[in-house]
N, C-alpha and C. Protein backbone atom coordinates (compact mmCIF):
# COMPACT_ATOMS: atom_id res chain seq x y z
N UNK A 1 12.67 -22.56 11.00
CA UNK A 1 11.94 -21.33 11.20
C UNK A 1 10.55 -21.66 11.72
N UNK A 2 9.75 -20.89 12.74
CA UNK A 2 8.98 -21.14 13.38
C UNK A 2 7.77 -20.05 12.94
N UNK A 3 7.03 -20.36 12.57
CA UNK A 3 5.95 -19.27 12.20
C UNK A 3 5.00 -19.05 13.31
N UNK A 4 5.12 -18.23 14.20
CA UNK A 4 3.82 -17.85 15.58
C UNK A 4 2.79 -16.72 14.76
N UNK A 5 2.08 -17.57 15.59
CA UNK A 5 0.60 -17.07 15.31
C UNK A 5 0.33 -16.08 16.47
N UNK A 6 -0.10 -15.08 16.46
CA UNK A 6 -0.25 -14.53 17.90
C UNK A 6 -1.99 -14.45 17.74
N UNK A 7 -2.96 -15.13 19.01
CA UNK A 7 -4.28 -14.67 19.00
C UNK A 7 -4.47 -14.35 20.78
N UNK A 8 -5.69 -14.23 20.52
CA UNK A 8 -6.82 -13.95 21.69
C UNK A 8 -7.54 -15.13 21.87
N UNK A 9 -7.70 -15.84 22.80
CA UNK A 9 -8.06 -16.76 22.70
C UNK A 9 -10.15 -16.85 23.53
N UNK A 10 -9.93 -16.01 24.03
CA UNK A 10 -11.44 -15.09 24.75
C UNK A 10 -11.42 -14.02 24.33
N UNK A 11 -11.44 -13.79 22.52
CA UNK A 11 -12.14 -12.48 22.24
C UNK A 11 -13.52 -12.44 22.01
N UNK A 12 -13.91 -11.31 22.27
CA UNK A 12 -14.84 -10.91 22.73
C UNK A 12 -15.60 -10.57 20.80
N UNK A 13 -14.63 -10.41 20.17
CA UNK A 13 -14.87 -10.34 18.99
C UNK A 13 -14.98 -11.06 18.18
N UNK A 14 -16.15 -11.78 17.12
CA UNK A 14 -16.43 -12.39 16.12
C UNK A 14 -15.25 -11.96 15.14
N UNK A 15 -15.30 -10.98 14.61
CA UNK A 15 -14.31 -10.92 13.54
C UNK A 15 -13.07 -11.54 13.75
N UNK A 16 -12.31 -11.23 15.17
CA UNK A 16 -11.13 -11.43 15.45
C UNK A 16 -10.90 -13.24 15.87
N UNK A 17 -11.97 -13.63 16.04
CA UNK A 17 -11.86 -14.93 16.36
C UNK A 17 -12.43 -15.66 14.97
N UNK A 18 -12.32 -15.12 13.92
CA UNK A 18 -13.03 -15.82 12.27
C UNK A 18 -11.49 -15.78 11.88
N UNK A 19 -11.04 -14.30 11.97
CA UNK A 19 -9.32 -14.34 11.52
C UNK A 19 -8.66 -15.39 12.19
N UNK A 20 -8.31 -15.20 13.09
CA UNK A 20 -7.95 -16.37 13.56
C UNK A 20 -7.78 -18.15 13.12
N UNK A 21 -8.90 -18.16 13.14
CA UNK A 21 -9.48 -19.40 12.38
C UNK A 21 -9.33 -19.70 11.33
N UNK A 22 -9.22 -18.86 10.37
CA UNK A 22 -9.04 -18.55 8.91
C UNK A 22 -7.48 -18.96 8.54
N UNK A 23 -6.69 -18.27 9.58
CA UNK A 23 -4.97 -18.19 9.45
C UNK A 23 -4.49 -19.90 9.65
N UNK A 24 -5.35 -20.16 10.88
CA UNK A 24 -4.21 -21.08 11.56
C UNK A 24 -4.75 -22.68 10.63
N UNK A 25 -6.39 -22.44 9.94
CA UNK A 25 -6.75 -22.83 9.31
C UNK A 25 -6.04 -23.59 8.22
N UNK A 26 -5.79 -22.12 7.42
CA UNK A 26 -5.42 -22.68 6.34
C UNK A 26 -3.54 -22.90 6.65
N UNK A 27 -3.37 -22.67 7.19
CA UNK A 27 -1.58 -23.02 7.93
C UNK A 27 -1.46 -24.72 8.34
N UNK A 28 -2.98 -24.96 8.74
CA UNK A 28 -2.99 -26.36 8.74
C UNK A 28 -3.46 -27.62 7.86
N UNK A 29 -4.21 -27.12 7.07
CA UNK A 29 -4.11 -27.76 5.61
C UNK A 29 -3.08 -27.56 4.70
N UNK A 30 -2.08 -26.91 4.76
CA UNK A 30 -1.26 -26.75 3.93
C UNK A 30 0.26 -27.18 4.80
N UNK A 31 -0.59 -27.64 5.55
CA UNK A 31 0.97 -28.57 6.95
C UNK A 31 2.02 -27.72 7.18
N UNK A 32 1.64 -26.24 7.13
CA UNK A 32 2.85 -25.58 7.91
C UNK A 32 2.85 -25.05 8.96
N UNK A 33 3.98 -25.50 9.92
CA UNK A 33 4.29 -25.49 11.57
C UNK A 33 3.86 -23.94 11.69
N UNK A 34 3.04 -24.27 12.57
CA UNK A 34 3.40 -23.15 13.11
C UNK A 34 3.26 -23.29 14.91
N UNK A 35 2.96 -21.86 15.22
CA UNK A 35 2.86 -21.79 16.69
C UNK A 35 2.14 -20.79 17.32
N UNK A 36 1.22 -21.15 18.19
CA UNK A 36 -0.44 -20.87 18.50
C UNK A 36 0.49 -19.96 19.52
N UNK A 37 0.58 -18.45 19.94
CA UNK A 37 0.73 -17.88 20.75
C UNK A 37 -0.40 -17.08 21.53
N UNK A 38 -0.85 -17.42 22.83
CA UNK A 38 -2.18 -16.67 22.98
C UNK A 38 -1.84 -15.25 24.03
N UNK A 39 -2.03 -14.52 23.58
CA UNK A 39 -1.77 -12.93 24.31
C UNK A 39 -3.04 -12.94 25.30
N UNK A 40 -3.85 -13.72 25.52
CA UNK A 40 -4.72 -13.74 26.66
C UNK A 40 -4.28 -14.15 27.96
N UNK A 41 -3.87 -15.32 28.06
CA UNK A 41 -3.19 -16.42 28.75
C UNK A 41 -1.70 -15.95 29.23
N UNK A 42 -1.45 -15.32 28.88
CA UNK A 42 0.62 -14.97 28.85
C UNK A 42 0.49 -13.75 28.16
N UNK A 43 1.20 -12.58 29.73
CA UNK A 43 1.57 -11.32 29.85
C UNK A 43 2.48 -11.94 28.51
N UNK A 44 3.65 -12.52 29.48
CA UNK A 44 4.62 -12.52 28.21
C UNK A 44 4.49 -12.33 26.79
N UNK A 45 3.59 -12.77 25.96
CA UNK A 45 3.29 -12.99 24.78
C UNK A 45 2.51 -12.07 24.20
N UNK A 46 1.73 -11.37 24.93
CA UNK A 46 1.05 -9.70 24.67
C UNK A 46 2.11 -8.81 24.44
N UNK A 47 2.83 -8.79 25.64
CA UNK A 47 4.31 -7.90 25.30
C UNK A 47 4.46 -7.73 24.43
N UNK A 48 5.18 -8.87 24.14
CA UNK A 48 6.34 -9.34 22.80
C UNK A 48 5.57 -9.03 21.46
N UNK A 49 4.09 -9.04 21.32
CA UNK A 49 3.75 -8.98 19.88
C UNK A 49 3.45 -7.68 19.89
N UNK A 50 2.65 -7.10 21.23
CA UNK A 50 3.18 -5.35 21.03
C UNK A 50 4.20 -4.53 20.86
N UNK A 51 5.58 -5.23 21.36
CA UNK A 51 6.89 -4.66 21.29
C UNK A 51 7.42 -4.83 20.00
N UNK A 52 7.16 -5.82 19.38
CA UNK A 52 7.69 -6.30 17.71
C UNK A 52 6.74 -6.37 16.73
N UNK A 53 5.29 -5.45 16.69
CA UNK A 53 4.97 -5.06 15.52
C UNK A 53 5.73 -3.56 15.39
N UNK A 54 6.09 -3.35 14.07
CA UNK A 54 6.29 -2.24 13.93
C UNK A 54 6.03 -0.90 13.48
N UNK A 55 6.16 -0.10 14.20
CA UNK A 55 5.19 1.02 14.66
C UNK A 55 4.70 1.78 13.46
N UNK A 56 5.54 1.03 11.93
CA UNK A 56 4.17 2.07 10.68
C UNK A 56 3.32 0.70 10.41
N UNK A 57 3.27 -0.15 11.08
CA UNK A 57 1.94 -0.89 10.79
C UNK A 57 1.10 -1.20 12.35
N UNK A 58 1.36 -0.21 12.96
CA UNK A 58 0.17 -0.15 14.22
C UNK A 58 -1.18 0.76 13.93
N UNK A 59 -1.81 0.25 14.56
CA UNK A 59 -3.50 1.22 14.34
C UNK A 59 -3.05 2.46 14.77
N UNK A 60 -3.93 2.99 14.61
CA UNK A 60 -3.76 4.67 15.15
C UNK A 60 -4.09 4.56 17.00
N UNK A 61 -4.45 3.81 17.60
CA UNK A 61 -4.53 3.64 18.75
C UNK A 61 -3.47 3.39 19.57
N UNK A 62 -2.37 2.67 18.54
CA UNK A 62 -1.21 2.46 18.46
C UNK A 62 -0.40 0.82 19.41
N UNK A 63 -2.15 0.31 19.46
CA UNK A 63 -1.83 -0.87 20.01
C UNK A 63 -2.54 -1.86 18.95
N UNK A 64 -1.52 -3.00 18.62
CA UNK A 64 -1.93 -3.66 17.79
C UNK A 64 -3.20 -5.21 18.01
N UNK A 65 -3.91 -5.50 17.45
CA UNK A 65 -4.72 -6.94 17.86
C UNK A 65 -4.39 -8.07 17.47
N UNK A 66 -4.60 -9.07 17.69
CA UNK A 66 -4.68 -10.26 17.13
C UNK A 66 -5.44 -10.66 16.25
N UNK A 67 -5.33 -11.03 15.11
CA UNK A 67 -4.21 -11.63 15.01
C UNK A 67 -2.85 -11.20 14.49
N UNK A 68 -1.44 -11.51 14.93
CA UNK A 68 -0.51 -11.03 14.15
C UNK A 68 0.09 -11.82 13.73
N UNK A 69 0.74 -12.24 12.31
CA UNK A 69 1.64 -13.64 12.56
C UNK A 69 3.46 -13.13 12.54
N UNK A 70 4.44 -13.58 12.94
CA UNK A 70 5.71 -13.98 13.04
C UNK A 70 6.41 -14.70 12.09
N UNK A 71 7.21 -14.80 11.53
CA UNK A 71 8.31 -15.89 10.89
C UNK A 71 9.70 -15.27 12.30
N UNK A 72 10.00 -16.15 13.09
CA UNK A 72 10.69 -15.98 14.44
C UNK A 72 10.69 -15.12 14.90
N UNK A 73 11.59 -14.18 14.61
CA UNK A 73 11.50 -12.38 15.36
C UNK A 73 10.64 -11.37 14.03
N UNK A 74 11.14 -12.10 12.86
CA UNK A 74 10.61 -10.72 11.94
C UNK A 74 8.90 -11.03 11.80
N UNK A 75 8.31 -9.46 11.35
CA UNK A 75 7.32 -9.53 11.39
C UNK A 75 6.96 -9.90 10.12
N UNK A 76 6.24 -10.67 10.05
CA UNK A 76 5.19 -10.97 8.43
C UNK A 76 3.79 -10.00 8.40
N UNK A 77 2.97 -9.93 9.05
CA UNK A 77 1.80 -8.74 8.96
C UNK A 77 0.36 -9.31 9.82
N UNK A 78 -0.55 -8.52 9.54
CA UNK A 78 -1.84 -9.41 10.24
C UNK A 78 -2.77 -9.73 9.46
N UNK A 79 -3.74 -10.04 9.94
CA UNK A 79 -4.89 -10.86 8.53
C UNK A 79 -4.86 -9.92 7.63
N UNK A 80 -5.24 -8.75 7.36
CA UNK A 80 -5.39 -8.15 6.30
C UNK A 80 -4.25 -9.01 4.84
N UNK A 81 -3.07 -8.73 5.70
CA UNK A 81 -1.90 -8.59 4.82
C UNK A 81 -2.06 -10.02 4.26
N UNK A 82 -2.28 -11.54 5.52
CA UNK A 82 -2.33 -12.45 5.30
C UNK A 82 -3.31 -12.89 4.13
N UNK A 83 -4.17 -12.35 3.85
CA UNK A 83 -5.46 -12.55 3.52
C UNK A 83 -4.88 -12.14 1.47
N UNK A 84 -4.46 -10.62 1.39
CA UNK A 84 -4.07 -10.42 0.39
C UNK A 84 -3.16 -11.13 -0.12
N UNK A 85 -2.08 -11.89 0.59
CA UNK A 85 -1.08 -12.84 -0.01
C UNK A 85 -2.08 -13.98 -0.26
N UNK A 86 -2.80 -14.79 0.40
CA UNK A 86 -3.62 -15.45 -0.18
C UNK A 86 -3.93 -15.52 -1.17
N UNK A 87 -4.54 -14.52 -1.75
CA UNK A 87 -5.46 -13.96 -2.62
C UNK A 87 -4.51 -14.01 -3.92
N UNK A 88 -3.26 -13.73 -3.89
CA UNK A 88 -2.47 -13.47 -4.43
C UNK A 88 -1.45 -14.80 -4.62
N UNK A 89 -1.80 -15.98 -3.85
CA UNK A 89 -0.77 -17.14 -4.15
C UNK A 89 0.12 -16.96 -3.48
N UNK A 90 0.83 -15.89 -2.67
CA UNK A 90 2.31 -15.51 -2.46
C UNK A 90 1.99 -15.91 -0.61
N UNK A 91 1.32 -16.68 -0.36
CA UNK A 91 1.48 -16.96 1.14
C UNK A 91 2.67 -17.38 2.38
N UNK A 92 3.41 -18.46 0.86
CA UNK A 92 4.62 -18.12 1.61
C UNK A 92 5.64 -17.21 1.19
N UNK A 93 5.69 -17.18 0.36
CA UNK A 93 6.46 -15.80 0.32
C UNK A 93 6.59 -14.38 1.58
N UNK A 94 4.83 -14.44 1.72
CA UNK A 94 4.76 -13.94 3.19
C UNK A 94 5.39 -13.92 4.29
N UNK A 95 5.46 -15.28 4.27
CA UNK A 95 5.83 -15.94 5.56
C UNK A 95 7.10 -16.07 5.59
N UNK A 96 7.97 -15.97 4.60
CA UNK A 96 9.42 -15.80 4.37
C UNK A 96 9.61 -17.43 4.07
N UNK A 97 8.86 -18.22 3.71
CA UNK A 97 9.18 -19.46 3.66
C UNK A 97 9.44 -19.89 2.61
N UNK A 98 9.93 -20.68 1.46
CA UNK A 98 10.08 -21.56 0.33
C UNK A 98 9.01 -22.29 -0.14
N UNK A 99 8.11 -21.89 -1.05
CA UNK A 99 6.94 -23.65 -1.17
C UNK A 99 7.33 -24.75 -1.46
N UNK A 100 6.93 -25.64 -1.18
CA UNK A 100 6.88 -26.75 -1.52
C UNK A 100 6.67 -26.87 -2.94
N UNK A 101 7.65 -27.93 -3.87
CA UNK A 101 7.53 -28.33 -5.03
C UNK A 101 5.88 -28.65 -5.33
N UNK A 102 5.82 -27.95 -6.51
CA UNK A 102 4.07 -28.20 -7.01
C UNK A 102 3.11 -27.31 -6.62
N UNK A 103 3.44 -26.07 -5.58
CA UNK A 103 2.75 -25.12 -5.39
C UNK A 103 1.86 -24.33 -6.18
N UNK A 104 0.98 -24.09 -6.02
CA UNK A 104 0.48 -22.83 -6.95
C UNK A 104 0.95 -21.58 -6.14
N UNK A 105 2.08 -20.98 -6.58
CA UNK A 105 2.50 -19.99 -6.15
C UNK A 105 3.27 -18.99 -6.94
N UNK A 106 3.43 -17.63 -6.40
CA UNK A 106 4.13 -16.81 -7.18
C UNK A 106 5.51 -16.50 -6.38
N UNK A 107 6.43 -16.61 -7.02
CA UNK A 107 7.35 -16.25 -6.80
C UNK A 107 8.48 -15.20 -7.31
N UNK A 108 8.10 -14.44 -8.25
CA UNK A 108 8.75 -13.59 -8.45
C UNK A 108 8.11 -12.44 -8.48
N UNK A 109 7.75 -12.31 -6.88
CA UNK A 109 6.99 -10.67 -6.45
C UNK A 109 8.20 -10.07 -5.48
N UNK A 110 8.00 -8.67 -5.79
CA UNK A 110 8.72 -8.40 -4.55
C UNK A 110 7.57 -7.62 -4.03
N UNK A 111 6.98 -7.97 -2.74
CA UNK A 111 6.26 -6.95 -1.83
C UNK A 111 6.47 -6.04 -1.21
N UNK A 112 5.99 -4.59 -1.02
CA UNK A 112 6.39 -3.67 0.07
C UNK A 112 5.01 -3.10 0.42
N UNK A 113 5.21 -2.31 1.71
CA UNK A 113 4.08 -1.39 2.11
C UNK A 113 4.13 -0.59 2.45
N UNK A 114 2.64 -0.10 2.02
CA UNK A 114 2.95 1.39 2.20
C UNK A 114 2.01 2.16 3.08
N UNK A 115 2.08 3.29 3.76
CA UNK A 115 1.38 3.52 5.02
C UNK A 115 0.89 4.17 4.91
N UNK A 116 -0.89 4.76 4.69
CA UNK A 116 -1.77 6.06 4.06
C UNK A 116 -2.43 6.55 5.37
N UNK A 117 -2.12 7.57 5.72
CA UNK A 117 -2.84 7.45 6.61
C UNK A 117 -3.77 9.40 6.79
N UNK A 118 -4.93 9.12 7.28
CA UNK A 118 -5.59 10.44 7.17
C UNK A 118 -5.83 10.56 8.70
N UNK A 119 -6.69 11.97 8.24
CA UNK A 119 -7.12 11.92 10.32
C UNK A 119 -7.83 10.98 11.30
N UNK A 120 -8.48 10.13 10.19
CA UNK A 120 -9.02 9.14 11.13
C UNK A 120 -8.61 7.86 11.22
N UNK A 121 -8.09 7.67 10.56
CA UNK A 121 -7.40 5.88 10.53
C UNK A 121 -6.07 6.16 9.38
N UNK A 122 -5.48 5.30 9.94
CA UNK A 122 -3.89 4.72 9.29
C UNK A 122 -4.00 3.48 8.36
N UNK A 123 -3.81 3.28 7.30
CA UNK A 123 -4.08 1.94 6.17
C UNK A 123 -2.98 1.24 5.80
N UNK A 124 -2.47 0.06 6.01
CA UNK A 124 -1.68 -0.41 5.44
C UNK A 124 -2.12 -0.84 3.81
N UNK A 125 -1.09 -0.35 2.92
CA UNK A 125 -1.78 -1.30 1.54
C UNK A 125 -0.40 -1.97 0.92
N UNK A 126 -0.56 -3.26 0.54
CA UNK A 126 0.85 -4.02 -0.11
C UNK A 126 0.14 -3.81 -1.81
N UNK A 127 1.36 -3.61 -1.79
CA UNK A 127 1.59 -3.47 -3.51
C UNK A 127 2.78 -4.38 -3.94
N UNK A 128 2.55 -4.77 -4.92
CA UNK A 128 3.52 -5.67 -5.79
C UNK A 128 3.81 -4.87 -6.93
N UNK A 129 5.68 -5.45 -6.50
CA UNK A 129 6.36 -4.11 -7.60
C UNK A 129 7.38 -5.28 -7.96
N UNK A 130 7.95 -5.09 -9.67
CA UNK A 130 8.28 -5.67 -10.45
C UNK A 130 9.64 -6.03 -10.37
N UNK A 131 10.28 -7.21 -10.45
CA UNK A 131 11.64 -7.51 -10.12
C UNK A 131 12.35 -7.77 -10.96
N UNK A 132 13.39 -7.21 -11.20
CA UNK A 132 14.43 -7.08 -12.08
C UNK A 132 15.64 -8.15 -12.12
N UNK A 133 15.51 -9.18 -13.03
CA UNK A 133 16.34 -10.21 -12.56
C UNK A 133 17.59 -10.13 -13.55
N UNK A 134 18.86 -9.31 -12.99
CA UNK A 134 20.17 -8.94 -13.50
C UNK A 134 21.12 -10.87 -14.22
């Protein structure tokens, strides 16, 4: 499994180029592959991350930014989301991946999201809801 990173590689934006940095960052201290996709450089790759976010986690503008990340075709989320799994230990879980033995990680979350949205902006918020092990 291939984890793409989708950025901007000439943004024009501080924030968007700190996310960035932040993701692929810590993806590389923690030695997991991934793959630098730049939507600047390659129509192709703008497409594809506009065509496969999905449309209850687009801005209200309804075009999404970089950064977004991938686990192959399915979507995992963008910094926000990345940032709260962090926060939360569950990074790979995020990422749909397995940790590595010795992790500090959680593994018995199940995540979902949920989409608030008012007249002026649309919010993604993940919540962790409790799993029932039959």
């Amino acid at each position: 499994m291939v984890i793409k990173v989708f950025i901007a590689s000439s943004s024009g934006s501080t924030a968007i180029k700190k996310q960035q940095q932040d993701i692929m960052g810590f993806l590389t201290v923690n030695k997991i592959d991934f793959k630098e996709c730049d939507i600047v450089t390659s129509e192709e790759n703008r497409k594809w991350m506009r065509e496969n976010v999905p449309e209850d986690f687009r801005p209200m503008t309804g075009v999404p930014l970089p950064p977004q990340i991938f686990n192959e075709e399915h979507y995992c989320g963008n910094y926000e989301a990345f940032f709260d799994a962090r926060e939360e230990h569950a990074v790979y879980a995020f990422l749909g991946l397995t940790a590595p033995p010795g992790s500090k990680v959680k593994t018995k979350a199940l995540w979902t999201y949920y989409v608030c949205q008012n007249h002026t902006q649309r919010t993604i918020l993940m919540c962790k809801l409790p799993v029932h092990l039959f």
